[in-house]
Protein backbone atom coordinates (compact mmCIF):
# COMPACT_ATOMS: atom_id res chain seq x y z
CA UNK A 1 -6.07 -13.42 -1.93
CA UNK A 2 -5.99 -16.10 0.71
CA UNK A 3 -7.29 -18.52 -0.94
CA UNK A 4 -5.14 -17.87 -3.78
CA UNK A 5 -2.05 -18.73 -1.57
CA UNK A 6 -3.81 -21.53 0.19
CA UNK A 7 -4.42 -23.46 -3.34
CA UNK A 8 -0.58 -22.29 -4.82
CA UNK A 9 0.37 -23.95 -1.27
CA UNK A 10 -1.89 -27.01 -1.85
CA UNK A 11 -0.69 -27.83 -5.28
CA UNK A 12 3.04 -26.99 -4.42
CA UNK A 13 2.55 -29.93 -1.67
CA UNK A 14 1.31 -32.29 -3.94
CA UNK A 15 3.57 -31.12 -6.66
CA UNK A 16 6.53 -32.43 -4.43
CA UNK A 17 4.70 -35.08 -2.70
CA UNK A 18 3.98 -36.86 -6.83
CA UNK A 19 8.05 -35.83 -7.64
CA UNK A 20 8.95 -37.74 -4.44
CA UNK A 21 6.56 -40.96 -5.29
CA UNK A 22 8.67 -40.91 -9.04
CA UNK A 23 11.96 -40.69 -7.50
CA UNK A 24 11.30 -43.52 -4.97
CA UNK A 25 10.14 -45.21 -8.32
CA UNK A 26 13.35 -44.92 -10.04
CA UNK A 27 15.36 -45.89 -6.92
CA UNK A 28 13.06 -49.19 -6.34
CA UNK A 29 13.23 -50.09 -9.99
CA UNK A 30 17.11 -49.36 -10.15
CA UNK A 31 17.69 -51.35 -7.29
CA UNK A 32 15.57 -53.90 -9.16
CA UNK A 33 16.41 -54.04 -12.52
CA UNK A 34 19.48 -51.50 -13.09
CA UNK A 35 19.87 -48.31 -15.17
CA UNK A 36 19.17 -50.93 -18.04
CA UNK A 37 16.06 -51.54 -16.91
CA UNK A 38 14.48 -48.14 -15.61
CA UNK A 39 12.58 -46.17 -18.27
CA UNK A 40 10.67 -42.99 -17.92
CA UNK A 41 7.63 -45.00 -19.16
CA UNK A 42 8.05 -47.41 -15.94
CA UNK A 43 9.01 -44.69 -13.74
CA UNK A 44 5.33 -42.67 -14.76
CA UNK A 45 3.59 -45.82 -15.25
CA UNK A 46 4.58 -47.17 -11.19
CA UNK A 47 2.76 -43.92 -9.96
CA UNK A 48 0.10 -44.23 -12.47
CA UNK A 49 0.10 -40.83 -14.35
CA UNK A 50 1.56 -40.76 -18.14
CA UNK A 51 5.04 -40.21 -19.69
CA UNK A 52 3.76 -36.59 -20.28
CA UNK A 53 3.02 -35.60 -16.92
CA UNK A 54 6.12 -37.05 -15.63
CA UNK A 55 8.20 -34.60 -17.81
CA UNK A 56 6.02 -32.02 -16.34
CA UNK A 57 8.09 -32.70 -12.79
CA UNK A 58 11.60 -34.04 -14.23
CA UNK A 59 12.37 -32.69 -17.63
CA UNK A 60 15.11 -35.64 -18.47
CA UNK A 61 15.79 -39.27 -16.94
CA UNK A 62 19.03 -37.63 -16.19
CA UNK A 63 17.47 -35.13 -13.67
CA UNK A 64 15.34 -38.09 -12.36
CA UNK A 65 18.65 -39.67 -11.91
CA UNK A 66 20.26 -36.73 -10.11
CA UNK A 67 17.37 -36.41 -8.02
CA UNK A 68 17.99 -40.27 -7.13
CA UNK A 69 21.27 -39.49 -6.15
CA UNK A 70 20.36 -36.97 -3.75
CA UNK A 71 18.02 -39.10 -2.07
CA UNK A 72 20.93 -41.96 -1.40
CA UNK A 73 23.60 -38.50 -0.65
CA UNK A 74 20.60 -37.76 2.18
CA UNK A 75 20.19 -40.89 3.35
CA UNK A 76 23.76 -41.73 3.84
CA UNK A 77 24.21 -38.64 6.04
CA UNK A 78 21.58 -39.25 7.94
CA UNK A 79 22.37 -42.74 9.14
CA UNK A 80 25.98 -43.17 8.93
CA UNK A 81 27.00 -39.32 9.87
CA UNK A 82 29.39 -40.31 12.79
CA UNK A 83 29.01 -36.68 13.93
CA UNK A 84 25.57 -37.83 14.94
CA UNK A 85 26.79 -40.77 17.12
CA UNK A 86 28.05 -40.79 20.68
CA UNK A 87 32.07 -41.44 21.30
CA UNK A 88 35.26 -39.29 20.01
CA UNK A 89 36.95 -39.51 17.26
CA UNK A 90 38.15 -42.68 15.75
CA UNK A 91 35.35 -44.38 17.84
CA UNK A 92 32.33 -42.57 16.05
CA UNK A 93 34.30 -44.11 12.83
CA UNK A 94 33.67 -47.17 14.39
CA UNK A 95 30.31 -47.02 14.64
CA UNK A 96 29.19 -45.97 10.90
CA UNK A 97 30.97 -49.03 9.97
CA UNK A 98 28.67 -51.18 12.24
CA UNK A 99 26.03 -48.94 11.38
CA UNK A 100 26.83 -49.72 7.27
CA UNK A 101 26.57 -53.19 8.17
CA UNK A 102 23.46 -53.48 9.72
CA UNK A 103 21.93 -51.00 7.16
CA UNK A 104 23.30 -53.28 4.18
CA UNK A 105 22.03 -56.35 6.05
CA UNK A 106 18.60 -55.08 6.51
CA UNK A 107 18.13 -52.80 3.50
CA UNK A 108 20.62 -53.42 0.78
CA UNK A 109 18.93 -51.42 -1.56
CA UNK A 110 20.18 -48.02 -1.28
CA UNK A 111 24.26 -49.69 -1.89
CA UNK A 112 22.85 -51.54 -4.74
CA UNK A 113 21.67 -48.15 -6.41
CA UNK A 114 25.02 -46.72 -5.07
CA UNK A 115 27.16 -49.31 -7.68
CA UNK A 116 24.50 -48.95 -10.24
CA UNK A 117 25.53 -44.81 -10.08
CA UNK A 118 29.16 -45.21 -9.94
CA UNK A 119 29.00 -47.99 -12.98
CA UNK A 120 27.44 -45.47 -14.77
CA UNK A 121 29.36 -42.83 -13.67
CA UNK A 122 32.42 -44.56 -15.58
CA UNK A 123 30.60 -43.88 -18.92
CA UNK A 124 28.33 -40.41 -18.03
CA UNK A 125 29.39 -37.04 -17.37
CA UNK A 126 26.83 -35.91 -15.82
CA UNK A 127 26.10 -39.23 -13.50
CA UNK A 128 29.97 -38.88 -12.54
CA UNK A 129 29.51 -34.95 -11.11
CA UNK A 130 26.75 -36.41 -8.55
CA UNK A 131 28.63 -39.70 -7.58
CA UNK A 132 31.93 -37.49 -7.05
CA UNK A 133 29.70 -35.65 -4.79
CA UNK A 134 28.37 -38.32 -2.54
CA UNK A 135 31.91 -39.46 -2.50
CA UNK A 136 33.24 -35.78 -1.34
CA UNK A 137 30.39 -35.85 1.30
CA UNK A 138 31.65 -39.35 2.57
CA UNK A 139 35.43 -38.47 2.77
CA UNK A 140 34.97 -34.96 4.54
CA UNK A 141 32.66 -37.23 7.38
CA UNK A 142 35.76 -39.21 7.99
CA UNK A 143 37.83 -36.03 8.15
CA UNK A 144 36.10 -34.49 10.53
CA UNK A 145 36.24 -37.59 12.90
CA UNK A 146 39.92 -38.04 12.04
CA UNK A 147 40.71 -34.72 12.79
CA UNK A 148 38.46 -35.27 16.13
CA UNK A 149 40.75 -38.43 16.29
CA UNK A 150 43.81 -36.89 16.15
CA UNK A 151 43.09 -33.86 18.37
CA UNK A 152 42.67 -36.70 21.24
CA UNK A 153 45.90 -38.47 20.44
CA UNK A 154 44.01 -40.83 18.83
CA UNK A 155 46.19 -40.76 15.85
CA UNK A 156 50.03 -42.61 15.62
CA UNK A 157 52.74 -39.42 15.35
CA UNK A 158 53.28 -38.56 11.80
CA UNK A 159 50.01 -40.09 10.57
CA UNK A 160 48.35 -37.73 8.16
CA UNK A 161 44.83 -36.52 8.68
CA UNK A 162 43.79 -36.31 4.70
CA UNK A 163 45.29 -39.38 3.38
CA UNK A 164 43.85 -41.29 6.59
CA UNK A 165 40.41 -39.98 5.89
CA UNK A 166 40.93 -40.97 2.32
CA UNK A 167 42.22 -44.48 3.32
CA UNK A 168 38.93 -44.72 5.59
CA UNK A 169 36.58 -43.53 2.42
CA UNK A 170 38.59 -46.63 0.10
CA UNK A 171 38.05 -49.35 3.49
CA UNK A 172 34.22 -48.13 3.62
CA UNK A 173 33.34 -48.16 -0.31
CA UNK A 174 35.26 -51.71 -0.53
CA UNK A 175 33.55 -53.02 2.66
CA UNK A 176 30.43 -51.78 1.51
CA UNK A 177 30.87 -53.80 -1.77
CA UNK A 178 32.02 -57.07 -0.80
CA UNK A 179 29.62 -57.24 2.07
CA UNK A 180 26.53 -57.01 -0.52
CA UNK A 181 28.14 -59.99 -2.14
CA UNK A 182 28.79 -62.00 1.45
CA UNK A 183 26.07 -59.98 3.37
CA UNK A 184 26.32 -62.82 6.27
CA UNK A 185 29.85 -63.44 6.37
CA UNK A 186 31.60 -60.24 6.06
CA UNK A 187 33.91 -59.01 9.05
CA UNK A 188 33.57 -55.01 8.67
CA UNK A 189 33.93 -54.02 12.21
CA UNK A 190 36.83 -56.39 12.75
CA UNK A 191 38.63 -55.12 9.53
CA UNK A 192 38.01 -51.78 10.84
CA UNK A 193 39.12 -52.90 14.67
CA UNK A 194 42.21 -54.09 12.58
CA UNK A 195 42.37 -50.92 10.83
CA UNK A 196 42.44 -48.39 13.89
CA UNK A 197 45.15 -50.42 15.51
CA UNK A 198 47.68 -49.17 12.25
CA UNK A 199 46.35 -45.47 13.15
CA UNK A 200 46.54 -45.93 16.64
CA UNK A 201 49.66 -44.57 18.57
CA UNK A 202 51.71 -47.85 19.67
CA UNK A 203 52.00 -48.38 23.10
């Protein structure tokens, strides 16, 4: 009995370990090549098993897709969470924007696959329910701070929590798209210095 559960454990390991290889597939050859150019047959074929096994772990390019998504909705929270950084409030803001730029300078990839989803999100119902998600998760990070921000009279009297949070999520999406098109030249933190002194309580 055992060693029953030992080799269930064994080949549930390596079950997720080969599902994990095809999704960091898809994302490298989305990145690469767009949705136009990723196919289950170069998906299987990067990992070296057949189109056949692969529908063994995803039973649809759509579910590899989704699976894609939650990879980026993962990553995102883990690096530019400013509930994880150091500082109150509107500051912590501050710092997933310098964070975003650094990340886009040094690994663009993951923003690249970001526009590829919300292009086809425009077109696919199904794409659009997972990008609306990793949208939700950004604007309810900036809430948090902005409420955070607010609570320490961080916040200009009559500003409104929800629609500043929202304003925030628009400012981070654009900033995140024109800087992959200037990644050198783009000013995020100083459009976002420039930002916090509207929000700011005048002195």
């Amino acid at each position: 009995m055992k060693m029953k559960i030992e080799v269930e454990r064994h080949h549930t390991e390596r079950g997720e370990a080969q599902k994990q290889r095809l999704v960091d597939a898809a994302y490298n050859i989305i990145a690469e090549l767009g949705f136009e150019g990723m196919h289950t047959r170069n998906v299987a074929a990067s990992v070296g098993i057949s189109v056949s096994t692969f529908h063994f772990y995803f039973h649809s390019k759509d579910d590899l897709i989704q699976a894609v998504a939650r990879k980026l909705l993962h990553e995102f929270k883990m690096q530019l969470n400013p509930e994880r950084r150091d500082g109150e409030g509107l500051n912590r803001l501050k710092d997933a924007v310098a964070a975003q730029a650094d990340l886009i300078r040094k690994n663009p990839s993951g923003y690249i696959v970001v526009a590829e989803i919300f292009n086809r999100a425009l077109r696919d119902q199904k794409t659009r329910r997972v990008m609306q998600d990793i949208l939700r998760t950004w604007e309810r990070i900036f809430m948090a701070s902005i409420i955070d921000g607010e609570g320490k009279s961080q916040l200009a009297e009559g500003s409104d929590p929800a629609l500043s949070a929202r304003a925030m999520h628009c400012l981070f999406w654009g900033m995140a798209m024109n800087q992959l098109m200037n990644a050198r030249g783009y000013p995020s933190v100083a459009i976002f210095r420039q930002v916090k002194s509207w929000l700011s309580p005048k002195e």
